[in-house]
Protein backbone atom coordinates (compact mmCIF):
# COMPACT_ATOMS: atom_id res chain seq x y z
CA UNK A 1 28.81 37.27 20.22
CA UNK A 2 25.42 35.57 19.43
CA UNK A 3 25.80 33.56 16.82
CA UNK A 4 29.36 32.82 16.38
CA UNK A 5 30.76 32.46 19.91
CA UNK A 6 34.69 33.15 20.14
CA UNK A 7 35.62 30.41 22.30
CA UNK A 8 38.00 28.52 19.55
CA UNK A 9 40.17 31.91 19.93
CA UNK A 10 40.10 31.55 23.35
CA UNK A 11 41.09 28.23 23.85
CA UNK A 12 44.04 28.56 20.73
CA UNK A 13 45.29 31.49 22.49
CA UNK A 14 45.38 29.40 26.02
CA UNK A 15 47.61 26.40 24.06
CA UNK A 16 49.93 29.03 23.04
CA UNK A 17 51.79 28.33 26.15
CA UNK A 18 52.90 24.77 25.33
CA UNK A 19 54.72 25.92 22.24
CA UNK A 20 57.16 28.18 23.35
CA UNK A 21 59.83 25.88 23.13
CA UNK A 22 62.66 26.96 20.71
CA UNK A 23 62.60 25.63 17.46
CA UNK A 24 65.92 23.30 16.32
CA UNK A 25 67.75 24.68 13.61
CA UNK A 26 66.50 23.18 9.99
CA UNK A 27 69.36 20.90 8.41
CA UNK A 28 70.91 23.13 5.95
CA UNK A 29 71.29 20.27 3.07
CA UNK A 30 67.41 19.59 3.39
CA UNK A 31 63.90 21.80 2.82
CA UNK A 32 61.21 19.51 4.72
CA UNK A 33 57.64 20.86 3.85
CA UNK A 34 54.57 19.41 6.00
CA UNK A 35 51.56 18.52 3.42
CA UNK A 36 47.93 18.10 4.18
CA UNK A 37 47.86 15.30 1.68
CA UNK A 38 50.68 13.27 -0.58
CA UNK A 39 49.91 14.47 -4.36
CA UNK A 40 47.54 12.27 -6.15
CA UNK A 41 49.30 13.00 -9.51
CA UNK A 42 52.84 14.48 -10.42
CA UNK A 43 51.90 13.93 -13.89
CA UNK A 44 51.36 18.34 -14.15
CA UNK A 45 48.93 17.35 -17.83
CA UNK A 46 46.61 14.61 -15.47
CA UNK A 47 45.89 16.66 -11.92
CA UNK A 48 45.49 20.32 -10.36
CA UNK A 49 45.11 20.04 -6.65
CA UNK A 50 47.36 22.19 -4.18
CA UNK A 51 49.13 18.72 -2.21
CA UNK A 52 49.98 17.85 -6.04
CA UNK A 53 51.16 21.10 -7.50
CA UNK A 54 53.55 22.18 -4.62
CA UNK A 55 55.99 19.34 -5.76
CA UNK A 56 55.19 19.39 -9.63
CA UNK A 57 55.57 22.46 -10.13
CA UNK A 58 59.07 22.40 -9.25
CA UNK A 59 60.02 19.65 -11.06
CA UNK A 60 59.07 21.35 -14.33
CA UNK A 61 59.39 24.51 -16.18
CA UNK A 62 56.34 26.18 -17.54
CA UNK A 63 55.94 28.04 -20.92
CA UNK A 64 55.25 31.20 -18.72
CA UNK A 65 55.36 31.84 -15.21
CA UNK A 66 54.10 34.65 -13.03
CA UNK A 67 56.93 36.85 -10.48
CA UNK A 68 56.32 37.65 -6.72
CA UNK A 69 54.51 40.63 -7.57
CA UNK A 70 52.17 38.29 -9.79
CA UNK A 71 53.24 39.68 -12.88
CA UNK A 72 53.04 37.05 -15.88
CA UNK A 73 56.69 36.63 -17.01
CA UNK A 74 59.17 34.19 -19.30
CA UNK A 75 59.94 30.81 -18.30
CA UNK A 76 60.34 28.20 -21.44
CA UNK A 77 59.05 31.20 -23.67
CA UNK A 78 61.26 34.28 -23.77
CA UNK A 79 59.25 36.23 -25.72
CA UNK A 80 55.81 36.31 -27.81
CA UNK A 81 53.55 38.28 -30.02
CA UNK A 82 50.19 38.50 -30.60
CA UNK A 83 50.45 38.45 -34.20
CA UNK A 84 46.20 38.09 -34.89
CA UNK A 85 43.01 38.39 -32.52
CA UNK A 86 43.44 34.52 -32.28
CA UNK A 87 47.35 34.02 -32.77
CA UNK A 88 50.17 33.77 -30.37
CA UNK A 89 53.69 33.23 -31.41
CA UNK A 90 56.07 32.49 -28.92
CA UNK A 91 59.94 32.06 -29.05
CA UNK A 92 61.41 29.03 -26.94
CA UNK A 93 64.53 29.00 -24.92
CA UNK A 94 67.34 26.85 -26.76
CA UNK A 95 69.48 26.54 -23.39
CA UNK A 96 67.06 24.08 -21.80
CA UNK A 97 67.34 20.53 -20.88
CA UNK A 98 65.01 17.70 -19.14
CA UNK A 99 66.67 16.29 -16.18
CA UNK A 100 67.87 13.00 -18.68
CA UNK A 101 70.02 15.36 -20.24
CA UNK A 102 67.70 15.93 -23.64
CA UNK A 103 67.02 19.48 -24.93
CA UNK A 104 63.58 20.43 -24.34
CA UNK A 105 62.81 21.76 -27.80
CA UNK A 106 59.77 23.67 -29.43
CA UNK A 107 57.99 20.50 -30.41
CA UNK A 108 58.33 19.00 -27.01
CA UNK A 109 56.12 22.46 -26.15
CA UNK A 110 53.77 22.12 -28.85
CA UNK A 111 53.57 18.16 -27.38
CA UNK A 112 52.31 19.30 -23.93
CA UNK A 113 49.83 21.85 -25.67
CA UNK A 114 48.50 18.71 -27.86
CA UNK A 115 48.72 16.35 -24.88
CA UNK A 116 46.92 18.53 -22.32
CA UNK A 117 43.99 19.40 -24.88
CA UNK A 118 43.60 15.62 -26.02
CA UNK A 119 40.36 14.41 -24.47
CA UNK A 120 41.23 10.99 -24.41
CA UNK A 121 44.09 11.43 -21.80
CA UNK A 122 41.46 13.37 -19.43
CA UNK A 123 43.15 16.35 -17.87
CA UNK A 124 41.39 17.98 -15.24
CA UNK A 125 42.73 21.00 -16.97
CA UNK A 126 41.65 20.87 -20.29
CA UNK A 127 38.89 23.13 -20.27
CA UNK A 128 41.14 25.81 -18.97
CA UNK A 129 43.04 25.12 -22.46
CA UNK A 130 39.98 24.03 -25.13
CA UNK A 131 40.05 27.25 -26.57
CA UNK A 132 43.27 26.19 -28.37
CA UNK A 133 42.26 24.89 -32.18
CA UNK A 134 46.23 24.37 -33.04
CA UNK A 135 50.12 24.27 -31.87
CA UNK A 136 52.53 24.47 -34.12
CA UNK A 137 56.07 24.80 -34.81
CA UNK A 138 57.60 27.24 -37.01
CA UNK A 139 61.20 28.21 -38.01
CA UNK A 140 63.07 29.92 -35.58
CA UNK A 141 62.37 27.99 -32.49
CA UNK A 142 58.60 29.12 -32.27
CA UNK A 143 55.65 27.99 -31.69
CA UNK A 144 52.44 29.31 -32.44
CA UNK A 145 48.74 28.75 -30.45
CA UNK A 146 45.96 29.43 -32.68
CA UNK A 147 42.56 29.85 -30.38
CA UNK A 148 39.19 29.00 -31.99
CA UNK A 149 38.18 32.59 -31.00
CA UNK A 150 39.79 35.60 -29.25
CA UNK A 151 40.78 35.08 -26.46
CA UNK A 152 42.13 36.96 -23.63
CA UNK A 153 42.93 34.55 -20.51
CA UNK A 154 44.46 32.69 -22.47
CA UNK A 155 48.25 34.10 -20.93
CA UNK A 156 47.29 33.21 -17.46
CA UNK A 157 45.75 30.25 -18.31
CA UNK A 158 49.27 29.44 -20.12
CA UNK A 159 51.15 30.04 -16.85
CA UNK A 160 50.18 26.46 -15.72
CA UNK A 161 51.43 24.58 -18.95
CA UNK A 162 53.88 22.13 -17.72
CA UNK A 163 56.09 21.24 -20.60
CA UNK A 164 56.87 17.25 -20.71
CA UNK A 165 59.32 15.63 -22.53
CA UNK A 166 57.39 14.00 -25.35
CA UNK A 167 60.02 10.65 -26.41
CA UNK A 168 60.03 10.17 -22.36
CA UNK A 169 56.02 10.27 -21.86
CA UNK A 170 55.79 8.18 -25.08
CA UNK A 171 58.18 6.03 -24.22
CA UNK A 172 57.04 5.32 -20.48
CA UNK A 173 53.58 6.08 -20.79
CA UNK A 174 51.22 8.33 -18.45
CA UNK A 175 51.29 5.72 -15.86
CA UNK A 176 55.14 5.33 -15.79
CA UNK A 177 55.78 8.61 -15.96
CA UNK A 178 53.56 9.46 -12.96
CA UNK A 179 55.64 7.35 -10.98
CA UNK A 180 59.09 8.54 -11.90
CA UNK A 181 58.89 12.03 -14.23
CA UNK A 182 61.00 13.45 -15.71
CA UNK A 183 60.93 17.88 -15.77
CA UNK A 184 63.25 20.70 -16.65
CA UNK A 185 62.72 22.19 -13.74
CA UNK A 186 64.70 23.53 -10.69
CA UNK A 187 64.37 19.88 -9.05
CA UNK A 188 64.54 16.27 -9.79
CA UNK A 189 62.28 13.90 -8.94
CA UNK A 190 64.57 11.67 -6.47
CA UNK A 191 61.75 9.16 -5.36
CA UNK A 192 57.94 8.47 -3.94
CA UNK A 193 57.18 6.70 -0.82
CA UNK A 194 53.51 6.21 -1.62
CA UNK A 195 51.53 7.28 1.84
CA UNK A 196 54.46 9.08 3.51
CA UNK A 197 57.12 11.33 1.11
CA UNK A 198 57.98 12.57 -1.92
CA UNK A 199 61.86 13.83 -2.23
CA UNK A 200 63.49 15.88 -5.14
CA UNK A 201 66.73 16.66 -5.79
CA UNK A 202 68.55 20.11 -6.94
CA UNK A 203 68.82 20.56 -10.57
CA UNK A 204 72.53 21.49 -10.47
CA UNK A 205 72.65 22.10 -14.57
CA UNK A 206 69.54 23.91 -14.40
CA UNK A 207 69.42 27.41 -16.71
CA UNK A 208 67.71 29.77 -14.52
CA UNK A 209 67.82 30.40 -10.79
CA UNK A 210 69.17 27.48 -8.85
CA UNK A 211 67.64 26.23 -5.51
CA UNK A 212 69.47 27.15 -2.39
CA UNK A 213 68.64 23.72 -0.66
CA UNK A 214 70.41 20.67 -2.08
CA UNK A 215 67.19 18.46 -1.45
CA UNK A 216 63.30 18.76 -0.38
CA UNK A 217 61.24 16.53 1.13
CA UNK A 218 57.24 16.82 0.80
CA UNK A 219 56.04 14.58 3.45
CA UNK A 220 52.00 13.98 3.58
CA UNK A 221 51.01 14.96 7.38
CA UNK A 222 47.05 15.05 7.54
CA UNK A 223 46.77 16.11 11.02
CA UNK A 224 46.97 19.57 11.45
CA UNK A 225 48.57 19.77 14.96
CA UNK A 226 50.78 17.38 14.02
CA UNK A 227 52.00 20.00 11.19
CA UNK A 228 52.30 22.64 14.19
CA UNK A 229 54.12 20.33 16.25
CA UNK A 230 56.47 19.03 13.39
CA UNK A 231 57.25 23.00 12.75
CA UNK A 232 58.10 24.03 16.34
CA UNK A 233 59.88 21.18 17.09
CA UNK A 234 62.31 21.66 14.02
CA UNK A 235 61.29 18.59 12.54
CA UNK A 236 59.87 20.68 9.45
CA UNK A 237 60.87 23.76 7.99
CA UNK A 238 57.69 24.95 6.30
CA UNK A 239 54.20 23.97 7.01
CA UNK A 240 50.92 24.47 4.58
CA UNK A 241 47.19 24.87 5.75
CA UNK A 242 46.92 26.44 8.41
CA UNK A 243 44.14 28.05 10.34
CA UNK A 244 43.77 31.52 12.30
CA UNK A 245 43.98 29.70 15.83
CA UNK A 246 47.19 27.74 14.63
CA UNK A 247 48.43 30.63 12.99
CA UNK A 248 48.29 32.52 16.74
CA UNK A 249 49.51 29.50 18.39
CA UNK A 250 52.62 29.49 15.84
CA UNK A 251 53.11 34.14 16.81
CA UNK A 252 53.64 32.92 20.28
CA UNK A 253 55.94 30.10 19.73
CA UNK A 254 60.28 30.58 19.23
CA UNK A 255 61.89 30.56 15.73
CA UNK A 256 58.80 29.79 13.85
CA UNK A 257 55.87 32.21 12.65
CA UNK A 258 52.25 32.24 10.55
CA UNK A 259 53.25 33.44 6.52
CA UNK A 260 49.81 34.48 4.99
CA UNK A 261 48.73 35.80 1.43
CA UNK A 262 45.50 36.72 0.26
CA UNK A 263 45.05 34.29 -3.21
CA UNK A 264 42.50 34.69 -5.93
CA UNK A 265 40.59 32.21 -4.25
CA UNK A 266 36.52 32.66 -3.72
CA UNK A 267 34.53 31.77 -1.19
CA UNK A 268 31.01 31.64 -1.61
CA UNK A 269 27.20 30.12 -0.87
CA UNK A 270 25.99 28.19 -4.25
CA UNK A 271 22.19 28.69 -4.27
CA UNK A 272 20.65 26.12 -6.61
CA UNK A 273 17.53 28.21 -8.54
CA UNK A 274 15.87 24.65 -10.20
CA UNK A 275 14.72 23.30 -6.50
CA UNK A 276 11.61 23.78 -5.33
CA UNK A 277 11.05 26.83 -3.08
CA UNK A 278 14.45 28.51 -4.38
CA UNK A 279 12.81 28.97 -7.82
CA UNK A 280 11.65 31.79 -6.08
CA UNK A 281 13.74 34.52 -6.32
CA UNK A 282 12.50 36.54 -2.74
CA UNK A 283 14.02 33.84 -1.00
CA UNK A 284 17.09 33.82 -2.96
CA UNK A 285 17.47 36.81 -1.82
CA UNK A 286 16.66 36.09 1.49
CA UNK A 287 19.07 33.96 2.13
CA UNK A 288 21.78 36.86 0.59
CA UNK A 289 20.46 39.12 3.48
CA UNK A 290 20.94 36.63 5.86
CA UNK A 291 24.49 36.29 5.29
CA UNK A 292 27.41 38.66 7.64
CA UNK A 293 30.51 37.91 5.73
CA UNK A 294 32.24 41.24 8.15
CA UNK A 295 31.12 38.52 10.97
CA UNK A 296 32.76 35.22 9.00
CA UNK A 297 35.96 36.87 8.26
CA UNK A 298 36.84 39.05 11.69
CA UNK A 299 34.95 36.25 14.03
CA UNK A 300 36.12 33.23 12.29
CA UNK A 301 38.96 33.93 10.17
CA UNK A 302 41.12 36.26 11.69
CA UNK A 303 40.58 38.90 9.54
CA UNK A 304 43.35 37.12 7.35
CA UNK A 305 41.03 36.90 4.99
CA UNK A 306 38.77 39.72 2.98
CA UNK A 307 34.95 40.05 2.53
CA UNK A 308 34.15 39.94 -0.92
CA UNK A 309 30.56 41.13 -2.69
CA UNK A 310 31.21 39.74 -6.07
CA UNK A 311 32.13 36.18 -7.28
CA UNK A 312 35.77 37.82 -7.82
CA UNK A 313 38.64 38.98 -5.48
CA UNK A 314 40.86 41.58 -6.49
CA UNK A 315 43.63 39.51 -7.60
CA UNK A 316 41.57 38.65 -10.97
CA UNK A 317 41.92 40.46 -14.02
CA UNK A 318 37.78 41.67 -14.19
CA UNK A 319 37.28 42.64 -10.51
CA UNK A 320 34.69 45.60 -10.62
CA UNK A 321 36.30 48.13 -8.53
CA UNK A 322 33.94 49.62 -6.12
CA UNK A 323 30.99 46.94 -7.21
CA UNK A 324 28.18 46.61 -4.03
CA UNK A 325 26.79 42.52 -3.48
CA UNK A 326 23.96 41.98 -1.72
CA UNK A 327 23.58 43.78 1.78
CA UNK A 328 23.43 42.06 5.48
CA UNK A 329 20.15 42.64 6.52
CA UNK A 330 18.92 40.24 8.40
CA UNK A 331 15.56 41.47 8.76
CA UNK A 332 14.49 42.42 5.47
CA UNK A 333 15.48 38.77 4.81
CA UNK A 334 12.96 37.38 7.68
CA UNK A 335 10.17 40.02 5.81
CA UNK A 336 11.17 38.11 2.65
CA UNK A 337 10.74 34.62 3.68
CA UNK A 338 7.21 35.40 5.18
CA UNK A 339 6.37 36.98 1.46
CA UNK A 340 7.04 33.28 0.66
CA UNK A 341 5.15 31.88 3.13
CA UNK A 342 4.58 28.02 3.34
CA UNK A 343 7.55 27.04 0.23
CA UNK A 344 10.01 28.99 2.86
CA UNK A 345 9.46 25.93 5.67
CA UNK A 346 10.97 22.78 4.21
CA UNK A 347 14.07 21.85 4.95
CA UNK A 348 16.93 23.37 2.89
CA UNK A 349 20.08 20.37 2.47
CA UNK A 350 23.48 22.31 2.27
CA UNK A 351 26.33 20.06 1.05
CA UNK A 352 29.92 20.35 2.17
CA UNK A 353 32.94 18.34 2.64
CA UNK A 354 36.31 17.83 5.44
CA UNK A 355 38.37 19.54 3.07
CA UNK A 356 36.51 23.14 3.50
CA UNK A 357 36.63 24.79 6.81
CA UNK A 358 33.46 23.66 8.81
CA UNK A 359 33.19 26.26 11.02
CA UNK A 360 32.25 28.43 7.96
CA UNK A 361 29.66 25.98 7.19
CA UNK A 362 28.24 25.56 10.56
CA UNK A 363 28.26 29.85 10.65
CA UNK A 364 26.54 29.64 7.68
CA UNK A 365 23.62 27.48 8.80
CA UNK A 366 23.30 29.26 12.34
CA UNK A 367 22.91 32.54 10.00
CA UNK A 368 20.25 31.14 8.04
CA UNK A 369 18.45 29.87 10.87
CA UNK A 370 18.54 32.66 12.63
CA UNK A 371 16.45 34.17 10.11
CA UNK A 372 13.90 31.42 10.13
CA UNK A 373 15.11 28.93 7.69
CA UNK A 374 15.54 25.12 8.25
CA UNK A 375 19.16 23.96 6.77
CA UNK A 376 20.60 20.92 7.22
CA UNK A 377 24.55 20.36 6.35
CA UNK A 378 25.05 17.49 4.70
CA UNK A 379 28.73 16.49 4.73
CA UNK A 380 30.29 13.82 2.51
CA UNK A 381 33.81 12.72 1.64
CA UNK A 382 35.52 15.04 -1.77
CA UNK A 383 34.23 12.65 -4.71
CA UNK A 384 30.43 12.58 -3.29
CA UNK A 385 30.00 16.18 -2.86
CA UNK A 386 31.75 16.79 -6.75
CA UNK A 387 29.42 14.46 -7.74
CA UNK A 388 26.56 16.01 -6.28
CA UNK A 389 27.13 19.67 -6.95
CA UNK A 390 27.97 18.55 -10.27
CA UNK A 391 25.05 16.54 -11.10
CA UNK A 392 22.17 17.44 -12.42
CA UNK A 393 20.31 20.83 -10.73
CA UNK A 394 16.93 19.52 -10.34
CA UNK A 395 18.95 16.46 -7.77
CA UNK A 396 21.75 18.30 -6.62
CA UNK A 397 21.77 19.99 -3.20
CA UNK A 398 19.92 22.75 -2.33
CA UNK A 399 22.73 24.70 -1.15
CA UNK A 400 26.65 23.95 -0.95
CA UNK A 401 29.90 25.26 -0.36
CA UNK A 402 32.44 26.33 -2.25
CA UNK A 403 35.99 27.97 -2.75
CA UNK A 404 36.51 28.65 -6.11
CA UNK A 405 40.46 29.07 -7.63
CA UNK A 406 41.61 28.64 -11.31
CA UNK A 407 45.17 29.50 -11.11
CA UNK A 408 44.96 32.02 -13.51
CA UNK A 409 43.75 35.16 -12.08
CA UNK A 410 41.40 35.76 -14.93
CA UNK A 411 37.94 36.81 -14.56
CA UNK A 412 36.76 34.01 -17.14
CA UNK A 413 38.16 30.92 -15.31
CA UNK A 414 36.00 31.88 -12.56
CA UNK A 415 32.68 32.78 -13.89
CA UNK A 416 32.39 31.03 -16.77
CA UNK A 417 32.59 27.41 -15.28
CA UNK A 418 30.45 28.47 -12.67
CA UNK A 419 27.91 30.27 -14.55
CA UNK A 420 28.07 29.19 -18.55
CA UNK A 421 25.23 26.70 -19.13
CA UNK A 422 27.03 24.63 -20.84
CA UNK A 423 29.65 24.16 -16.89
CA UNK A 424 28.90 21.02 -14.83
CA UNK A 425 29.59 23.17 -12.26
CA UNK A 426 26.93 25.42 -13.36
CA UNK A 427 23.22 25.67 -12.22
CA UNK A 428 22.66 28.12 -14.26
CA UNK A 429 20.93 28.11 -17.59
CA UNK A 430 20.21 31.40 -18.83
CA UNK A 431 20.49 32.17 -22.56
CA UNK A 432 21.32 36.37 -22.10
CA UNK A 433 23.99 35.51 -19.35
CA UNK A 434 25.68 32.98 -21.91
CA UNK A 435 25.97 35.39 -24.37
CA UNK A 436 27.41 38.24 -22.08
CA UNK A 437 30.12 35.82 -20.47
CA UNK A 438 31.38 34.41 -24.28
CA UNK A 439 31.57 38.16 -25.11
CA UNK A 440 33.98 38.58 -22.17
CA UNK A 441 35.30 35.65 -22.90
CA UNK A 442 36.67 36.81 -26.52
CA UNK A 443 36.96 40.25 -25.93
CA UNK A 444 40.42 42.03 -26.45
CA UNK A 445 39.67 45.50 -25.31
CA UNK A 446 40.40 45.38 -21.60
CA UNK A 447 37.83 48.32 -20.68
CA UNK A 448 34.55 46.75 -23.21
CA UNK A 449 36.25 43.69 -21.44
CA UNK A 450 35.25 45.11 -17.72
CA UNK A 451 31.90 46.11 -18.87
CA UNK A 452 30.99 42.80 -19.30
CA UNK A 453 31.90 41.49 -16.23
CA UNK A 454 30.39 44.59 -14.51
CA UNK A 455 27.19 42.83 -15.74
CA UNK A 456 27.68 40.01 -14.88
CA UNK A 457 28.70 40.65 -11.34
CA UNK A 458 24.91 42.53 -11.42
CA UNK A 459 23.21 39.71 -13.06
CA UNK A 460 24.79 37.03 -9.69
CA UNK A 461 23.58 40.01 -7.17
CA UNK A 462 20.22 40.53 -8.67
CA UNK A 463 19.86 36.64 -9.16
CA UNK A 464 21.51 34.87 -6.47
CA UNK A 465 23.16 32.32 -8.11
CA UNK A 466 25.59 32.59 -5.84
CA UNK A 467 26.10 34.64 -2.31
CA UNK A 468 30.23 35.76 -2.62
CA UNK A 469 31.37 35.33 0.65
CA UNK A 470 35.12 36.23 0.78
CA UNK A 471 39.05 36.56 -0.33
CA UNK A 472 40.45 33.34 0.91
CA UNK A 473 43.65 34.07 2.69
CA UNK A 474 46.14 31.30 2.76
CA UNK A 475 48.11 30.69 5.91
CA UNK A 476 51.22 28.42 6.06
CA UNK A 477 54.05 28.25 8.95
CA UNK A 478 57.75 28.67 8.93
CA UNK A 479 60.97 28.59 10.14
CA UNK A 480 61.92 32.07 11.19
CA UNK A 481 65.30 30.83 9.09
CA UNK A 482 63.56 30.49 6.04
CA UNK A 483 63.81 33.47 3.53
CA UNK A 484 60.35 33.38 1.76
CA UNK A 485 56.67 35.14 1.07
CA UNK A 486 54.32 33.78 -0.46
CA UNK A 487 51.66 34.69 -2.77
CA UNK A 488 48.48 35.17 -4.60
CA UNK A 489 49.12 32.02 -7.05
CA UNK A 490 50.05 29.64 -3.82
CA UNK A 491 53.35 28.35 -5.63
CA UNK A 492 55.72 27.00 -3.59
CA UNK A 493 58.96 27.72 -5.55
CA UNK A 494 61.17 26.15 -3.95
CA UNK A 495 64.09 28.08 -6.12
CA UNK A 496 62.65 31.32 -4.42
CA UNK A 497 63.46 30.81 -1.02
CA UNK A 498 66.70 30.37 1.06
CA UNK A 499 68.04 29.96 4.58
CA UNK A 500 68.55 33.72 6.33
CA UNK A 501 72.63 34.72 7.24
């Protein structure tokens, strides 16, 4: 193959042959799970990254939660009713206590709503949640969200409201409770070696499905053969991050094996319209046409993961069945760029960072040149690339990568911050596209609903906003002893899985 040359499947399959030791059993009393990263947060109002959400989330209960099949289902909330186009009454378990031993009551739910929203504290989250005007608690043990409009993500978005204990945040403060918080959940918080571990504790008292494992242990391991190693050596029991060559490496070693899910994670090729050159939209499109996602995903990936022709993936409510993106064809985009002529020749910077998968990237750029362009991949550490791609248009890259999750499997959590003019993430400023998204955005009929995002799926392809690449897949490694699957929402519930007979 031309362009992206197989060798790095080669050379994973050759290494295969130095892990086929067997794997030591796991300690029964003890779930160890190999990180990328140690969270930055376990406050769940004040962070959203995967390294901090795998331990959170199991320290707290939720007001909903979604199943293994990805069904949205009770957690805090047993029931609720839609009871206007902008109303939501839920009832709240009275069974429930915070690991202190305090019942987690209504108002301690209509807290977290209030504390999550509240600008001053500065979630990361709270535009996921600013369509909530009001919480409140009425009689009965109910609460009830009022939205300042319809609207319809609101449920999944409400799967990732951690409830907090409001006299223990108040009392501790954010910082405090950071270090030592306190959840409802199926495990305690047991203690935080800052750099190396994070350790929880069963929740023996806890009201719904009990862990199998007495304790966990999170530990941060940034090196990815070191995770590989730590897995077939029995040191760790479950592994996260992994790629396609690892995940062949871990088929041919004993007692340990790749898990994979497809998520609702996009991939995709941000093309910013406001720089020179790209204002044009024939090379726009030119650099659609250049792009083989068939190529990225089988030669690169695996074929763990799925091409995808609209900024979706099929695990979002709004996915446009059957919907066409832009074609590979590489030569009608080289006919393009000489239509451009001269304003096709500078050079075209393409922003990235370590924590996406640079092969992609580099795949990318060979594409593009192949075609005639001149790229150059500029990579930077996390915070310089958000604060580039997030800057404004007319400074920001020319081009960057992205993968694009909002935990809620909702259409509007996707395209909204990346194509709403009023989104930092946005480079998009289009007055008719506004209005079509905040029609989706509020609509309640789930077929006018699709409509809408059948057009706006058209307006990205016919634009070029963005070039959607593909499904992300997520790939983790296991203990053959360890009784789990996981999923499109990339929990690791840690009350889920067990040790096999």
């Amino acid at each position: 193959m031309k362009r992206i040359p197989r060798l790095m499947l080669a050379a994973a399959l050759a290494a295969t042959t130095a892990l086929t030791a067997p794997a030591a059993w796991a300690d029964a009393q003890l779930l160890t799970v190999d990180l990328v990263n140690e969270p930055s947060s376990l406050d769940p109002h004040l962070q959203w990254n995967p390294d901090s959400y795998y331990v959170y989330r199991n320290i707290f209960d939720n007001l909903l939660t979604r199943d293994d099949a990805g069904e949205i289902v009770a957690q805090v909330a047993t029931e609720w009713e839609q009871v206007s186009p902008t109303e939501i009454v839920f009832t709240i378990r009275d069974d429930i206590t915070f690991h202190d031993g305090s019942a987690l009551t209504a108002q301690d739910v209509v807290y977290s709503v209030q504390r999550i929203t509240d600008p001053e504290l500065g979630s990361p989250q709270l535009s996921q949640f600013a369509t909530i005007a009001t919480a409140e608690v009425l009689d009965g043990n109910k609460v009830k969200l009022t939205t300042n409009a319809p609207y319809p993500a609101l449920m999944g978005q409400l799967v990732k409201l951690s409830i907090v204990p409001q006299a223990i945040v108040e009392e501790m403060g954010k910082d405090a409770f950071n270090q030592a918080p306190v959840g409802s959940g199926p495990y305690k918080f047991d203690g935080w070696d800052r750099g190396v571990e994070v350790r929880l504790t069963r929740n023996d008292d806890y009201w719904g499905q009990t862990g199998s494992f007495p304790a966990a242990v999170f530990r941060a391991v940034p090196d990815a053969s070191t995770r590989v190693a730590n897995l077939v050596s029995g040191a760790s029991d479950l592994v996260v991050t992994m790629d396609p060559d690892m995940a062949m490496q871990l088929d041919a070693a004993a007692g340990v094996g790749p898990r994979s899910a497809l998520t609702e994670r996009v991939a995709y090729l941000a093309v910013n319209g406001a720089k020179p050159g790209l204002d044009d939209l024939r090379l726009r499109q030119a650099i659609a046409h250049a792009i083989d996602r068939d190529l990225i995903v089988e030669g690169l990936l695996g074929g763990f993961d799925m091409p995808v022709g609209q900024l979706l993936t099929p695990a979002h409510v709004g996915w446009v069945e059957g919907f066409e993106g832009v074609s590979y064809d590489p030569d009608k985009a080289r006919a393009l760029i000489a239509e451009v002529g001269e304003a096709a020749t500078r050079r075209l910077s393409f922003a990235t960072s370590p924590v996406f998968d640079q092969r992609i990237v580099q795949a990318l750029q060979q594409m593009l040149t192949e075609v005639g362009l001149n790229v150059d991949i500029e990579l930077t550490d996390m915070a310089t690339y958000l604060g580039r791609v997030q800057g404004d248009p007319a400074q920001s890259p020319d081009m960057s990568f992205g993968r694009w999750s909002c935990a809620c499997q909702d259409a509007d959590g996707v395209v909204y911050p990346l194509l709403h003019s009023s989104s930092s993430w946005s480079r998009v400023s289009n007055a008719e596209l506004d209005a079509v998204l905040e029609a989706a955005r509020g609509e309640l009929d789930e077929e006018t609903r699709l409509g809408h995002y059948r057009v706006v799926q058209e307006w990205v392809r016919d634009n070029v906003s963005q070039v959607p690449l593909y499904q992300a897949a997520i790939i983790y490694g296991a203990s053959d002893n360890l009784e789990w699957q996981p999923t499109p929402n990339e929990s690791l519930f840690l009350n889920r899985m067990s040790w096999s007979e």
